[in-house]
Protein backbone atom coordinates (compact mmCIF):
# COMPACT_ATOMS: atom_id res chain seq x y z
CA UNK A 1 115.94 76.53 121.31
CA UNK A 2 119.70 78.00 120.78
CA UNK A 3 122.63 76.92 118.91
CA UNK A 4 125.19 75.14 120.66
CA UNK A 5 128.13 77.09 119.52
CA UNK A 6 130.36 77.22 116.30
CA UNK A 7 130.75 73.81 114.83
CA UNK A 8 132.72 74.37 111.51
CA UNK A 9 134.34 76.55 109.36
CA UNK A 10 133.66 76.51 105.61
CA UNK A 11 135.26 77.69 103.05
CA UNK A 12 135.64 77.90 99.19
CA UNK A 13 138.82 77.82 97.05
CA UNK A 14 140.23 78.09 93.79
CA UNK A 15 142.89 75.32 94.89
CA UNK A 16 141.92 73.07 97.17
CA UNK A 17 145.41 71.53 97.78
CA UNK A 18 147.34 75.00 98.65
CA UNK A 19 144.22 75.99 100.85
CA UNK A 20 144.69 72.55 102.87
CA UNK A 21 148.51 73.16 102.70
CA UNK A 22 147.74 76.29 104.48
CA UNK A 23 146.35 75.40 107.21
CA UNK A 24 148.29 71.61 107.74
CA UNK A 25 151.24 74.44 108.45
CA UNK A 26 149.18 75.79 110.88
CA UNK A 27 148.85 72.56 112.70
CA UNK A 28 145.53 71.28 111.08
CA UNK A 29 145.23 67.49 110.29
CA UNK A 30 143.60 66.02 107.49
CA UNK A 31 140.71 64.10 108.76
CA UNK A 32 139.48 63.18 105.11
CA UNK A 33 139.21 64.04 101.77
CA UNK A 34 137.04 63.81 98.85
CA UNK A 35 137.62 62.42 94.81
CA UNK A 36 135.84 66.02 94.33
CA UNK A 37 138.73 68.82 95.73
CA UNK A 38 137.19 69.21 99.06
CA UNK A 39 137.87 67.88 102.56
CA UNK A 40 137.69 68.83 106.26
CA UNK A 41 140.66 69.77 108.66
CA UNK A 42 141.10 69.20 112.39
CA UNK A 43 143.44 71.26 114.93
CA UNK A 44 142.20 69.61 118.45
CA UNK A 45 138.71 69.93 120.09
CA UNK A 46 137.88 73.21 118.13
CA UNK A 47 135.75 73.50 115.46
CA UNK A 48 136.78 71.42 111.82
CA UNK A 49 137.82 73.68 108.50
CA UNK A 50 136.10 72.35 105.86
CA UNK A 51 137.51 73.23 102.38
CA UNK A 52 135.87 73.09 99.06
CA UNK A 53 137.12 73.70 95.79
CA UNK A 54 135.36 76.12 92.92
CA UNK A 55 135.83 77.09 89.81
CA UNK A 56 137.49 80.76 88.79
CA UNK A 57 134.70 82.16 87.92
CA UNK A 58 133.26 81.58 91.76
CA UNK A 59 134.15 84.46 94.26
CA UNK A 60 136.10 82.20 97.20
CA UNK A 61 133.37 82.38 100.57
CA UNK A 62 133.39 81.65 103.72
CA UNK A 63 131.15 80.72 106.17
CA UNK A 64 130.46 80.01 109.48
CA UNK A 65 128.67 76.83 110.65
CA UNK A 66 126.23 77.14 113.86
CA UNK A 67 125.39 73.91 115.65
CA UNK A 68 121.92 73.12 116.31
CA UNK A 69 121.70 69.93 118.97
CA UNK A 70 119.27 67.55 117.54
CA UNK A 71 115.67 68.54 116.10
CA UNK A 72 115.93 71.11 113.30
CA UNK A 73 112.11 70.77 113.09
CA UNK A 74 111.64 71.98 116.43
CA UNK A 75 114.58 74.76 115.83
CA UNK A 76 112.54 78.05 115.82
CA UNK A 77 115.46 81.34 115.42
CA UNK A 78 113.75 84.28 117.28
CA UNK A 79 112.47 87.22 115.58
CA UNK A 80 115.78 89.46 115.08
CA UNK A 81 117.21 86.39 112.46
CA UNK A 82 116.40 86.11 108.95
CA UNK A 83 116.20 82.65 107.38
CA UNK A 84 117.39 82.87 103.80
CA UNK A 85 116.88 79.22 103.28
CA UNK A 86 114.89 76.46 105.92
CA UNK A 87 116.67 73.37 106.91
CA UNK A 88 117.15 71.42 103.88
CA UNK A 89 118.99 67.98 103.76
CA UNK A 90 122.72 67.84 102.54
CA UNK A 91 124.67 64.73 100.28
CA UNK A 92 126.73 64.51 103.35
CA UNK A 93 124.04 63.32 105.69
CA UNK A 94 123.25 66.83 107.64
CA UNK A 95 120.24 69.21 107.36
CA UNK A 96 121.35 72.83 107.21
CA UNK A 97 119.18 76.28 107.40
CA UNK A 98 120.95 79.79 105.98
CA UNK A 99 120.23 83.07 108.12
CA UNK A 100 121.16 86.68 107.47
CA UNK A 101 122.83 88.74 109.85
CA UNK A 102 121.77 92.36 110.61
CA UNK A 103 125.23 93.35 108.29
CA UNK A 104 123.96 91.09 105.65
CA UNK A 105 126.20 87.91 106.06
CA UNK A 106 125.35 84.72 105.60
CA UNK A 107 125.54 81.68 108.59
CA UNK A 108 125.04 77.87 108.10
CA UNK A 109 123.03 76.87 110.85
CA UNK A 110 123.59 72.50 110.79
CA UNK A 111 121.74 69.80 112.22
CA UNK A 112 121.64 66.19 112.21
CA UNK A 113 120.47 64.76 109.16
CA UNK A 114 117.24 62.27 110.13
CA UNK A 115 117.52 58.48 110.78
C-alpha cells in the first residue's frame, strides 16, 4: 500500500498569531483555531498548514504530513523506510506513524483515526 500524496503541513512556533499572520498574507484562510495557540490554514485544494505554538525553549519544526487512505493496520512502508514511531492515535481523532528519511528527517505519515 502507498501514500496518497502530501496531506498537511505542520509546523511549530514561538507565536502562533504572527506565524498565522504570515501566511493569511499569503492568501491562507483560517479554517479553525484552538483555546491552545494552534490552528490549521487553508489556501484552495492544496494541502492545510497546520500551526502549533511552543514554548522558547522548543527548537520551531516542521514537518511534512503523508496521507495514508484508510487502514493504517494494513499500511506496511517497504524496506528502504524507517518507522521511528507505529501508528499511534492522536487527541484530534487521526492515527499517525513517524518514518526517517535516508538524510535523517522526520515525516508524519496520517491515517484515519478508527470508528
Amino acid at each position: 500500500m502507498a501514500t496518497e500524496g502530501i496531506e498537511a503541513v505542520f509546523l511549530t512556533t514561538h507565536n502562533w498569531g504572527k506565524s498565522a499572520g504570515f501566511f493569511q498574507a499569503l492568501g491562507y484562510e483560517l479554517e479553525f483555531a484552538t483555546d491552545h495557540n494552534s490552528g490549521r490554514l487553508r489556501n484552495g485544494d492544496g494541502p492545510y498548514v497546520f500551526i502549533s505554538e511552543v514554548p522558547e525553549d522548543r527548537e520551531p519544526q516542521t514537518r511534512i504530513v503523508l496521507k495514508v487512505a484508510d487502514d493504517a493496520d494494513a499500511f506496511r512502508p517497504g524496506p528502504a523506510v524507517e518507522v521511528v514511531t507505529p501508528f499511534e492515535d492522536t487527541h484530534y481523532g487521526t492515527r499517525e506513524m513517524t518514518v526517517r528519511d535516508p538524510d535523517g528527517r522526520l515525516w508524519n505519515l496520517q491515517a484515519p483515526g478508527e470508528n
